[in-house]
Protein backbone atom coordinates (compact mmCIF):
# COMPACT_ATOMS: atom_id res chain seq x y z
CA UNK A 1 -15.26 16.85 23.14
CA UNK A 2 -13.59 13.94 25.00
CA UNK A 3 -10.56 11.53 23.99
CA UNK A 4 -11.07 8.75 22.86
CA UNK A 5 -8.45 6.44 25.11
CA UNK A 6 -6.90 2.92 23.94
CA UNK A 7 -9.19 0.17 23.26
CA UNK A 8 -6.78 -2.37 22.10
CA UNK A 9 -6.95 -4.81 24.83
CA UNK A 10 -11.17 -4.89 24.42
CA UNK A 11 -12.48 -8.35 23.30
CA UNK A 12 -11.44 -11.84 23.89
CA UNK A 13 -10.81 -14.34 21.29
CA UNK A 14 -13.56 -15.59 19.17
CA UNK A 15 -14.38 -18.95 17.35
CA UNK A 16 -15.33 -18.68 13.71
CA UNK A 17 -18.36 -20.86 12.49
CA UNK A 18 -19.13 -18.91 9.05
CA UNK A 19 -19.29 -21.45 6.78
CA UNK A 20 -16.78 -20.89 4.65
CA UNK A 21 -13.16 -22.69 3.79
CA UNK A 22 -10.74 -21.86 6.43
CA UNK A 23 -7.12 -20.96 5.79
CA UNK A 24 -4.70 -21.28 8.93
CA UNK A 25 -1.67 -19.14 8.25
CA UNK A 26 1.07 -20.14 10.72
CA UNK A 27 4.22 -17.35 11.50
CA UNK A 28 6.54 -17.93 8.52
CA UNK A 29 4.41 -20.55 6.67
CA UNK A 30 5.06 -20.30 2.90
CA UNK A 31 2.00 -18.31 0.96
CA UNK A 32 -1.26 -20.00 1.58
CA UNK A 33 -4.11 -20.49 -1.18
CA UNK A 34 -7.63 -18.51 -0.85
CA UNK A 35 -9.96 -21.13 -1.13
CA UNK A 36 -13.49 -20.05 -2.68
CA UNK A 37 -16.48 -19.02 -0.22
CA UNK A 38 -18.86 -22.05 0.12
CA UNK A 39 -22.21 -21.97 -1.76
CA UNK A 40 -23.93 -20.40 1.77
CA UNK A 41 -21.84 -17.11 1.25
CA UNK A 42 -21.99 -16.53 -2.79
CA UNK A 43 -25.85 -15.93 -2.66
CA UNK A 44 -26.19 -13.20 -6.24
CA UNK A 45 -24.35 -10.36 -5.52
CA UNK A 46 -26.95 -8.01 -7.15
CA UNK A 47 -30.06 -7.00 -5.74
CA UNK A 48 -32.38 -5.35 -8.26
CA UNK A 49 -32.79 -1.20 -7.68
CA UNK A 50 -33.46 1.76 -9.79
CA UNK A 51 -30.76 2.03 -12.82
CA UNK A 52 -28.65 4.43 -11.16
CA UNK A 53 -27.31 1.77 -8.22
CA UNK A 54 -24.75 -0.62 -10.05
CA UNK A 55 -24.83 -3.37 -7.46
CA UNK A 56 -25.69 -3.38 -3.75
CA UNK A 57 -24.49 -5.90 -1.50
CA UNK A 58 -25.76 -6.06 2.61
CA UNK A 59 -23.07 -7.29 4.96
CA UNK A 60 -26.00 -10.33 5.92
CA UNK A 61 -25.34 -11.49 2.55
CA UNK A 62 -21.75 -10.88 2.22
CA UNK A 63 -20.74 -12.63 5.32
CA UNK A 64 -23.46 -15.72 5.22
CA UNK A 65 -25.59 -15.77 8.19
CA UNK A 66 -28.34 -12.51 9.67
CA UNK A 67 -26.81 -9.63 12.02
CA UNK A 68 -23.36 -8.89 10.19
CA UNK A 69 -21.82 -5.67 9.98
CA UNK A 70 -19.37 -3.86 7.78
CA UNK A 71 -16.70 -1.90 9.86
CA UNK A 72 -13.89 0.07 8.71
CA UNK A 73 -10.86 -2.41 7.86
CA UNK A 74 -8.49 0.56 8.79
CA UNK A 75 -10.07 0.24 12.61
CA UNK A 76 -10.19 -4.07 12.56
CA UNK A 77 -11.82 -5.41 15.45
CA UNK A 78 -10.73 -3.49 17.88
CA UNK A 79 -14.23 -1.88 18.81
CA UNK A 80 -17.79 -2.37 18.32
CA UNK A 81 -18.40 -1.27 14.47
CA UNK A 82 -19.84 2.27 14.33
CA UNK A 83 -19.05 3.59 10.93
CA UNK A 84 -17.96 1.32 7.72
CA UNK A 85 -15.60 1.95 5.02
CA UNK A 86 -13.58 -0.55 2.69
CA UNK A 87 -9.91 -0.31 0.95
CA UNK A 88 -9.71 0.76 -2.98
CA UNK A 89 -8.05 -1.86 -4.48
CA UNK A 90 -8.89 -1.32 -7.76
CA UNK A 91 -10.95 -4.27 -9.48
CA UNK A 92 -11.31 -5.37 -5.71
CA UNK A 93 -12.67 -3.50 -2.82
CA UNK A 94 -11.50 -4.97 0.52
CA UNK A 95 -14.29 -4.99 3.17
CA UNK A 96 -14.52 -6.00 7.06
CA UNK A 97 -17.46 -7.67 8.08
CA UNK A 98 -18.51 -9.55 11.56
CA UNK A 99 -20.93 -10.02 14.32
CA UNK A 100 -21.02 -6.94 16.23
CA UNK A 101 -21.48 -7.94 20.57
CA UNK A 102 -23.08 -4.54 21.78
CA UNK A 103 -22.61 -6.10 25.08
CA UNK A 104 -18.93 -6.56 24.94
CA UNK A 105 -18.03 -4.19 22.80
CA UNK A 106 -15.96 -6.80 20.48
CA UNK A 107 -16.50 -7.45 17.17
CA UNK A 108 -16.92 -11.09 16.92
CA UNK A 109 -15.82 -13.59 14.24
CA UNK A 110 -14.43 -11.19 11.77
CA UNK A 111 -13.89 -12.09 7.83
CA UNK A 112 -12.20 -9.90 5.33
CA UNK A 113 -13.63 -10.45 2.11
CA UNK A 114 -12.64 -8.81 -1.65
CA UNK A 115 -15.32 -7.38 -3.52
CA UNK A 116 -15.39 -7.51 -7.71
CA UNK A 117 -15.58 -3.49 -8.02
CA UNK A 118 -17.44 -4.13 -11.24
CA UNK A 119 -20.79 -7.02 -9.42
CA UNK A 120 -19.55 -6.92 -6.07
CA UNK A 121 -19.72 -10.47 -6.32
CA UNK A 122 -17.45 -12.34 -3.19
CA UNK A 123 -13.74 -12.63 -5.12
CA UNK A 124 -11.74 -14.43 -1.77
CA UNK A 125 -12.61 -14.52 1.70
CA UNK A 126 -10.36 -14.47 5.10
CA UNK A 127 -11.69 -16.06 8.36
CA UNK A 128 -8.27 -17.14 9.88
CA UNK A 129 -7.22 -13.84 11.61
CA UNK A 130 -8.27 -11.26 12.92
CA UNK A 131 -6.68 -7.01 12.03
CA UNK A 132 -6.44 -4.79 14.80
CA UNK A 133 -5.77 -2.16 11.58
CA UNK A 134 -4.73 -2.24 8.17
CA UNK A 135 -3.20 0.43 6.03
CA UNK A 136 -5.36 2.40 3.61
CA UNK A 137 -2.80 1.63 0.79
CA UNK A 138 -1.65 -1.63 -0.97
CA UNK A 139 1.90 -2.56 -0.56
CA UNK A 140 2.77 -3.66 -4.07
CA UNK A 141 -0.52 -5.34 -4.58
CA UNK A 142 -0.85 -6.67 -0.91
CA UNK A 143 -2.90 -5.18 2.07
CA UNK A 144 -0.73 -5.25 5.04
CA UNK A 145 -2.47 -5.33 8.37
CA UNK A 146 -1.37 -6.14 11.79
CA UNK A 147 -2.92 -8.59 13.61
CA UNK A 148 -2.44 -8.97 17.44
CA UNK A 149 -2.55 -12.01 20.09
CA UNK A 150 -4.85 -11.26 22.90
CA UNK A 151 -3.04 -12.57 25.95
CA UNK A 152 -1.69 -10.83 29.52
CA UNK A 153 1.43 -10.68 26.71
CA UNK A 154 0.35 -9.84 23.40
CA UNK A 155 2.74 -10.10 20.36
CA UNK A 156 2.15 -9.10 17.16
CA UNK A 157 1.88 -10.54 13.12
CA UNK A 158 2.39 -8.24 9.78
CA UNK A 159 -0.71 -9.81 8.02
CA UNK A 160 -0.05 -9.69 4.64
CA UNK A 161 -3.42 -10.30 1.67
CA UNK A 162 -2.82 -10.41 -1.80
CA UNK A 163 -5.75 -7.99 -2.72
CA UNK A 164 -6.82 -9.71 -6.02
CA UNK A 165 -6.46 -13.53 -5.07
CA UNK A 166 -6.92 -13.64 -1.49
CA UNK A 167 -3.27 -15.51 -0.91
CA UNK A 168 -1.47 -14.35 2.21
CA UNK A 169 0.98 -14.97 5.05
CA UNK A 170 1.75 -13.62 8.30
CA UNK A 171 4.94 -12.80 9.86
CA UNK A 172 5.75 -12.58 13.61
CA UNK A 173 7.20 -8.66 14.72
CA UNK A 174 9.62 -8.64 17.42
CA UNK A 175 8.11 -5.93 19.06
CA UNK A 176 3.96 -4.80 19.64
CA UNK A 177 3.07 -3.02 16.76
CA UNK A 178 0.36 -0.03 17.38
CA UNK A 179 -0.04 0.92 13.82
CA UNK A 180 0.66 0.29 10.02
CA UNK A 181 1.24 2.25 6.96
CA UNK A 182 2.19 1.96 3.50
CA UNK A 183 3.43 4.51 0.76
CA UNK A 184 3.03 2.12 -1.51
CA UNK A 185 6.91 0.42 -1.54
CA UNK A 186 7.79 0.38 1.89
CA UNK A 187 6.20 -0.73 5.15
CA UNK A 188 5.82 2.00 8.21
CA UNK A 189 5.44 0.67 11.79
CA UNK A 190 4.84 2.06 14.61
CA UNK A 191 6.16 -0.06 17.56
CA UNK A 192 6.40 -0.64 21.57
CA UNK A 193 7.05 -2.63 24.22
CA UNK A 194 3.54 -3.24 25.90
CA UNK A 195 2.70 -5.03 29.23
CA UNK A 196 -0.26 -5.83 31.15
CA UNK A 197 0.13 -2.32 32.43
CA UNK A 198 0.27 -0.75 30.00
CA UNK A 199 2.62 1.15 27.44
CA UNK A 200 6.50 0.82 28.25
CA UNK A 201 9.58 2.34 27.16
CA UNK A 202 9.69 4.79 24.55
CA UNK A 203 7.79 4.07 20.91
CA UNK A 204 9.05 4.23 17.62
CA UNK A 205 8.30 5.11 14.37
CA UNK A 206 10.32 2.13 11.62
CA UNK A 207 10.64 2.22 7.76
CA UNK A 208 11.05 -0.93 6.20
CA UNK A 209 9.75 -4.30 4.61
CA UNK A 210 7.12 -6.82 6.13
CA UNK A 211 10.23 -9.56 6.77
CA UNK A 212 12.69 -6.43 8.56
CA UNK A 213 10.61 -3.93 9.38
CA UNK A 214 13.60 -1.51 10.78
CA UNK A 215 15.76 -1.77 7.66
CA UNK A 216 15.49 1.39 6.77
CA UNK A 217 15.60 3.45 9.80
CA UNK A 218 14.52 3.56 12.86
CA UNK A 219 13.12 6.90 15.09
CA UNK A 220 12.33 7.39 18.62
CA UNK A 221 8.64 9.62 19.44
CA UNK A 222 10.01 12.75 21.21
CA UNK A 223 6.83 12.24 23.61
CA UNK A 224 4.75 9.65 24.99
CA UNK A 225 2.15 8.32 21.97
CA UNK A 226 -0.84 7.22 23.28
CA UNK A 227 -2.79 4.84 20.48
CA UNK A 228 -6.07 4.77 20.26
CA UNK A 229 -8.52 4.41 17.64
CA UNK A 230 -9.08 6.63 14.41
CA UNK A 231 -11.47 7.46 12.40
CA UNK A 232 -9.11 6.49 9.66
CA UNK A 233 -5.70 5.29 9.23
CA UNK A 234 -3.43 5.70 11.56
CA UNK A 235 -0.16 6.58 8.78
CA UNK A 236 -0.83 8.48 6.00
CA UNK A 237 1.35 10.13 3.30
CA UNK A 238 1.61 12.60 0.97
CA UNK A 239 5.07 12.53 -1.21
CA UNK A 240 7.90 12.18 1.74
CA UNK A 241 5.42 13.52 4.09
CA UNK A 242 4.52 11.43 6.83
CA UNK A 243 1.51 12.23 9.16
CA UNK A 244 0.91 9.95 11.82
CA UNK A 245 -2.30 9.89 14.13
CA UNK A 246 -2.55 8.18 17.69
CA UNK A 247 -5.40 9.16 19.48
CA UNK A 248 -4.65 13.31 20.69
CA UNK A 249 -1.12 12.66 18.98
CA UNK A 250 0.12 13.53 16.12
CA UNK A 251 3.62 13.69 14.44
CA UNK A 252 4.74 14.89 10.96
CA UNK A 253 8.11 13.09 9.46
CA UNK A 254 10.23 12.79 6.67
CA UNK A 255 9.24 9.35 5.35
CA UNK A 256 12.69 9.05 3.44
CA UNK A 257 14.88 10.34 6.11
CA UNK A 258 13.03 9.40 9.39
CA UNK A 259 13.29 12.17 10.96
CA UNK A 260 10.77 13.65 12.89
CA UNK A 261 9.52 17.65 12.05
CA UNK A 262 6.72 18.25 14.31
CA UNK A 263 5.00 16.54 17.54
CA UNK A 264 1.96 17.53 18.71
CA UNK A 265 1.00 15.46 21.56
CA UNK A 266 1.26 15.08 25.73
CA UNK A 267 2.11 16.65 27.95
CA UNK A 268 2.59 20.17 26.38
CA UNK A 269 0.48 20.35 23.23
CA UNK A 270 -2.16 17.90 22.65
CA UNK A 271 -4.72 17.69 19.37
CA UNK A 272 -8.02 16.36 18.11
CA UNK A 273 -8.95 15.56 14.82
CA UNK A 274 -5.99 16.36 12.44
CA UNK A 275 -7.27 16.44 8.63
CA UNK A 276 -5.13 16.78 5.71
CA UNK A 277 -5.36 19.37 3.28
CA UNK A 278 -3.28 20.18 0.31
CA UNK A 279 -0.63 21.22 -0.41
CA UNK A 280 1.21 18.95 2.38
CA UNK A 281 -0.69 20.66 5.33
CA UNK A 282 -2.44 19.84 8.13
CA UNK A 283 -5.30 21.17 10.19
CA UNK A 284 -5.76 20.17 14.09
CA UNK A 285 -7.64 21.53 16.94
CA UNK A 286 -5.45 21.95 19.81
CA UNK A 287 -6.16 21.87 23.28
CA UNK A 288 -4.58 21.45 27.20
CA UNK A 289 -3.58 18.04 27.58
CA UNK A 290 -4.61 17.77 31.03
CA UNK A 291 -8.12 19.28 30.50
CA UNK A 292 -9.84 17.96 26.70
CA UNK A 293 -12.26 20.13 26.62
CA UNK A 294 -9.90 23.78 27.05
CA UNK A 295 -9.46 24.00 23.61
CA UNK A 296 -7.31 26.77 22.09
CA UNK A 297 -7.62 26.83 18.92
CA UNK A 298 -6.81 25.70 15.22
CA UNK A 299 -3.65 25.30 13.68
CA UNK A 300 -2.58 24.76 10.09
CA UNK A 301 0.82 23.10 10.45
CA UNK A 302 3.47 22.07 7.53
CA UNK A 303 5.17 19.52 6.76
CA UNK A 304 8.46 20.88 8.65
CA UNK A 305 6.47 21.84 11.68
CA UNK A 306 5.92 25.25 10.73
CA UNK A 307 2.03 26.90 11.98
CA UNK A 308 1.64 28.70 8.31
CA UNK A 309 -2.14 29.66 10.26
CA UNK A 310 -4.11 29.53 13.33
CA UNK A 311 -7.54 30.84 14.49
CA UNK A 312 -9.07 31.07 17.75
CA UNK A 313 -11.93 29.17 16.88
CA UNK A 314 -11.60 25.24 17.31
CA UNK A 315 -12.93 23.00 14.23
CA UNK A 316 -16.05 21.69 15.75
CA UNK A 317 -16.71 18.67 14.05
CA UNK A 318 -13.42 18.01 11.42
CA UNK A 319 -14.07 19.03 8.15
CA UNK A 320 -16.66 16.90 5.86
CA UNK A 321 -13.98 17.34 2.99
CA UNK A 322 -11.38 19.80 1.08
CA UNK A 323 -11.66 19.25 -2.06
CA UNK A 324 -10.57 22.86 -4.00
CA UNK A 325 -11.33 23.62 -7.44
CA UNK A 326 -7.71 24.76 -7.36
CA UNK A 327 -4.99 25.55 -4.92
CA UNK A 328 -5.40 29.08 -5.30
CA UNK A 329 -7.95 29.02 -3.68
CA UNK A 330 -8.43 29.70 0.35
CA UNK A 331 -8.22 26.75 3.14
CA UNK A 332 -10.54 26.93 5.84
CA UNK A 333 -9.20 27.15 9.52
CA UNK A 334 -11.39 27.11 12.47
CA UNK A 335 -13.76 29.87 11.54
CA UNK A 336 -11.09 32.07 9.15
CA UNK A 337 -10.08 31.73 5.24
CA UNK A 338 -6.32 31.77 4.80
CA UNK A 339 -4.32 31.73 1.57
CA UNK A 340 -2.99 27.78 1.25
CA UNK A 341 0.47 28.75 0.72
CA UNK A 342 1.54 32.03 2.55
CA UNK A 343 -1.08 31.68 5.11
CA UNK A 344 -1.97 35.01 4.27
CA UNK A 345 -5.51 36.48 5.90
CA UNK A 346 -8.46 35.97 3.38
CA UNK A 347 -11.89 36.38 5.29
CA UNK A 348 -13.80 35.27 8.19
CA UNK A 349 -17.23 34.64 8.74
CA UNK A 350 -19.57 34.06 12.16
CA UNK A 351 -21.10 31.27 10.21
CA UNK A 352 -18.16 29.43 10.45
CA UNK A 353 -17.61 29.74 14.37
CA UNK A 354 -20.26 26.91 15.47
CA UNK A 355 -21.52 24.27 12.77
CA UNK A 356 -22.69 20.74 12.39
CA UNK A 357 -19.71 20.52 9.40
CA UNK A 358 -17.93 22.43 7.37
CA UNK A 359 -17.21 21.23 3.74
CA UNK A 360 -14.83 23.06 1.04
CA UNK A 361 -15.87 22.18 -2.58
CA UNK A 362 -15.47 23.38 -5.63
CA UNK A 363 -15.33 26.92 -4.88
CA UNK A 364 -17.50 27.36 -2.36
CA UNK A 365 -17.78 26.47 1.95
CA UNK A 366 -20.99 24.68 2.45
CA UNK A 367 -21.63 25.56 6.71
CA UNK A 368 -24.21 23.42 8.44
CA UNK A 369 -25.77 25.41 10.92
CA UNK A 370 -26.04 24.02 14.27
CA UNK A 371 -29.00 22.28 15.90
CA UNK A 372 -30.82 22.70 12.56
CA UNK A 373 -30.73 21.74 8.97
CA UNK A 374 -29.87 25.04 7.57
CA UNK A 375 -27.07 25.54 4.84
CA UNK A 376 -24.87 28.50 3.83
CA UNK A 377 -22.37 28.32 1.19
CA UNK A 378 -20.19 30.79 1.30
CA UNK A 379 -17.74 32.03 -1.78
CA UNK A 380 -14.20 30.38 -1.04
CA UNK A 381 -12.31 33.52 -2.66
CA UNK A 382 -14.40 36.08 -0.33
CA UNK A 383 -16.41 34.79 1.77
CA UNK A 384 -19.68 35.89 0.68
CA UNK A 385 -23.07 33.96 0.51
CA UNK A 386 -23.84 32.38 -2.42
CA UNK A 387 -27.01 30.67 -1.81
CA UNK A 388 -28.94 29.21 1.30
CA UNK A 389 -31.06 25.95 1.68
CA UNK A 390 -32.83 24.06 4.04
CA UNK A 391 -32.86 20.32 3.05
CA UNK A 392 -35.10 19.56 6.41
CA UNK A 393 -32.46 16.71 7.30
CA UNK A 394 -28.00 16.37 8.12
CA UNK A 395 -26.28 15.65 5.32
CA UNK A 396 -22.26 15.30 5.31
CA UNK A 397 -20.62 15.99 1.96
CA UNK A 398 -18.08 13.17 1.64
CA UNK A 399 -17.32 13.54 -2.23
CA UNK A 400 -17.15 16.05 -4.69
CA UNK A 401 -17.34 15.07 -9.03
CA UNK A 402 -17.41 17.17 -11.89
CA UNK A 403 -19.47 20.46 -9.71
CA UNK A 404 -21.55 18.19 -7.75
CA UNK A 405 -20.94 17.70 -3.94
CA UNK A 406 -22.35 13.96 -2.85
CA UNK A 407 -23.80 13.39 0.57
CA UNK A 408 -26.04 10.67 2.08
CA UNK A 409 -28.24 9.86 5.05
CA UNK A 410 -30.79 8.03 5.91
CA UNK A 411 -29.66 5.07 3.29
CA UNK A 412 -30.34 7.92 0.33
CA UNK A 413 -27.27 9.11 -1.61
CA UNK A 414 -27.83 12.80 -2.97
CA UNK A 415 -25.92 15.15 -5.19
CA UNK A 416 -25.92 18.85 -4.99
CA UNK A 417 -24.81 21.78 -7.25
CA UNK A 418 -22.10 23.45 -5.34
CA UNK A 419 -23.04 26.65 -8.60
CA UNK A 420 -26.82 27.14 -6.45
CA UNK A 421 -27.29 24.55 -3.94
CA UNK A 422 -30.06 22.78 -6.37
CA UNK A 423 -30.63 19.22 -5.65
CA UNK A 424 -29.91 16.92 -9.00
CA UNK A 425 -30.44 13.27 -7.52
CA UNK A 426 -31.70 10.84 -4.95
CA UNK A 427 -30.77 7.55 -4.94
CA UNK A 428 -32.29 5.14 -2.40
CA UNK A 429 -29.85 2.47 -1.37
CA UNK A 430 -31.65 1.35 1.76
CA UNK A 431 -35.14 1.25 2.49
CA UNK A 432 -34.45 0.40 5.65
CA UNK A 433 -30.74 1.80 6.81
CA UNK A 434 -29.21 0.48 9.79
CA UNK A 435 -29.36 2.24 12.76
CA UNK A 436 -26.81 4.19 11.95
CA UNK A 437 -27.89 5.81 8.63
CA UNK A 438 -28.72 9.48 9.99
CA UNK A 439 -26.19 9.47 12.71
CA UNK A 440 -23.85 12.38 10.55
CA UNK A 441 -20.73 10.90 12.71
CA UNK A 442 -21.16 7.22 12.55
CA UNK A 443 -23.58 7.05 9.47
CA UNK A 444 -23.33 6.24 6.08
CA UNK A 445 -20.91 7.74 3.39
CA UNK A 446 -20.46 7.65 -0.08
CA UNK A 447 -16.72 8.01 -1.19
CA UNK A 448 -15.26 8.48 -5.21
CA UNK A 449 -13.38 5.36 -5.75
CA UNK A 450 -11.80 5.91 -9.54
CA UNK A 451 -15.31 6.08 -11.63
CA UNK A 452 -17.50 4.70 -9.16
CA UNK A 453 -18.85 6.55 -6.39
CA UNK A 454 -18.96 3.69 -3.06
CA UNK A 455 -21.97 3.59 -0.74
CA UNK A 456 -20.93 2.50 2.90
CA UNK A 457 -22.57 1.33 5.78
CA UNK A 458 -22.34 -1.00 8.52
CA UNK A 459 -25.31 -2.75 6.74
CA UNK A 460 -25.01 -2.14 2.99
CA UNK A 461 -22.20 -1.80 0.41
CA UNK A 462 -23.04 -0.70 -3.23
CA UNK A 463 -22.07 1.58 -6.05
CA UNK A 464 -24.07 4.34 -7.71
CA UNK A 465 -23.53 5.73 -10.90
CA UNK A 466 -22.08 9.04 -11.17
């Protein structure tokens, strides 16, 4: 498994022609108005499909012209789109959507647009910037992104979007910022001095607002963070705990404090693929720095740096999902069951060793078997089979409602009963998915977004009933 390396300087600047109203937002120009999408983009939202699919909108029709692509707004533009997601915003979901350039890699002519969560009709549309990220929670109403010049010296703007209206402004950071997060009060930046040669001087972590982003406090990485991109944000919380994830490093901190508890990262101790799992843990496959591929195992890590359990086995892919039926019961660490809170030994099972995905629901582990469809769930409290299929096709489970564990490929959203592995639904959402649909890595997902249950792809957005 090989490390994915900085790809922030990809891509050259790109003129927008979407016809559409264009808002230029100058450094420390007073708010702006969202003007309305012109009568080319607002083609009806809904496209007519069985009763179970709410609304359905393709990113051709959201963005006004053949070719578009979703991508994930937490990624920008800084790569070619090869998964999509959007930000919950409540009555508005917050999508990316462009021209992808195989050839170059960039993704051209970007617009973020809000979605009505209830039609999907367009609400307000962006074409005057472009996000190199964005953070996966609003900042008292506002999605806060950071948008960055592409010249031999790049600086760097705090983009920040009203979520319902569209209204925004951008503010000019005196330093390159790598990364953005939000608890929800108070801005998080990451933040280095960057030349044409790369990364200099030593990065920091600051707490503050979008106007002073240090005026909280300030911390210095104990190592050398190398960004790159993630397959979600980059700063994440839960409570005071900070995780932050740049490419094989990863640090936990005190968000209220600053201070730093763990680093995980190069030259001593570097990581792939850390996933949170409650309560305030997180699981990462370490492995030598200067060799990826020498892993050494899997580490469950708290949130003062403490390994509360390890196994030998490396997580090969990331786990699908944790979602418990209560903390009681087990976590799942590389190929081993350990009590959640005292790390204590539960079980371990060869099934667990090599898989196409592991995914913790309910109470059971659902185990893809490799290089086949097969699936084993196992009992989370003992690790015993509970029932076997073979759906004859890959299926990540990326949500989990009321005993039913929701997967999709192939543009065809599916629930299953975690109780005896019986299939309830189908829902076709593409008859046609994009070339990604049955990719399990860079395919389609469906996520819980309060009552609704989101469809994602870099072709199609919709909601499906639940």
């Amino acid at each position: 498994m090989s490390v994915r390396w900085p790809v922030w300087l990809a891509g050259t600047a790109a003129v927008v022609t979407v016809a559409a109203a264009v808002i230029v937002v100058a450094e420390d120009d007073p708010p702006v108005v969202a003007t309305a999408p012109a009568a080319t983009t607002t083609a009806p939202p809904t496209v007519p499909r069985a009763p179970e699919v709410q609304w359905s909108r393709s990113a051709d029709d959201v963005y006004g012209r053949g070719f578009a692509q979703f991508s994930d707004p937490g990624v920008g533009s800084q790569n070619y789109p090869s998964a999509a997601s959007f930000i919950d915003a409540g009555e508005v979901y917050v999508a990316y959507v462009g021209l992808p350039d195989p050839s170059t890699g960039n993704f051209d002519a970007p617009a973020l647009v809000g979605l009505d969560a209830m039609d999907g009709s367009t609400v307000w549309r962006r074409d005057d910037f472009r996000v190199d990220s964005c953070a996966d929670q609003l900042l008292s109403g506002n999605l806060v992104c950071v948008s960055t010049s592409e010249s031999e010296n790049p600086d760097s703007k705090i983009v920040v979007v009203n979520a319902m209206t569209g209204e925004g402004r951008s503010v000019g950071a005196p330093q390159r910022i790598l990364a953005v997060g939000t608890d929800g009060s108070s801005l998080y930046t990451v933040n280095s001095t960057v030349a044409p040669q790369g990364y200099e001087g030593t990065p920091q972590i600051k707490k503050g607002s979008v106007d002073d982003v240090g005026r909280d406090w300030v911390s210095e990485f104990p190592g050398v963070a190398i960004y790159a991109g993630s397959p979600s944000s980059a700063i994440t919380f839960d409570g005071t705990y900070g995780l932050g994830r740049f490419g094989s490093t990863a640090i936990g901190f005190d968000s209220a404090t600053g201070a730093i508890t763990w680093y995980r990262g190069y030259p001593d101790s570097c990581v792939q693929q850390p996933y949170r799992v409650e309560p305030a843990l997180v699981i990462m496959t370490e492995f030598v720095c200067s060799w990826s591929e020498a892993f050494t195992g899997t580490a469950a890590v708290t949130s003062d740096g403490r390994v509360l359990a390890r196994s030998s086995t490396p997580i090969y892919p990331y786990p699908e999902i944790d979602a418990p039926a209560d903390l009681s019961l087990p976590m799942i660490v590389g190929d081993t069951a350990f009590d959640r809170s005292t790390g204590a030994f539960a079980w371990s099972s060869p099934l667990l060793a090599s898989t196409n995905g592991v995914a913790v629901v309910g109470d059971v582990v659902i185990a893809r078997a490799p290089g086949t469809a097969h699936v084993t769930a196992l009992d989370l409290r003992t690790g015993a089979v509970r029932w076997e299929s073979d759906p004859g096709d890959y299926h990540p489970i990326t949500a989990y409602v009321d005993g039913l564990a929701y997967s999709t490929a192939g543009g065809i959203v599916e629930s299953i009963a975690v109780e005896d592995g019986s299939t309830r639904r189908q829902v076709e959402i593409e008859p046609t998915p994009d070339r990604f649909g049955t990719d399990p890595y860079l395919g389609s997902r469906v996520e819980q977004a309060g009552d609704h249950l989101v469809y994602t792809s870099t072709a199609t957005l919709a909601v499906v009933d639940r």
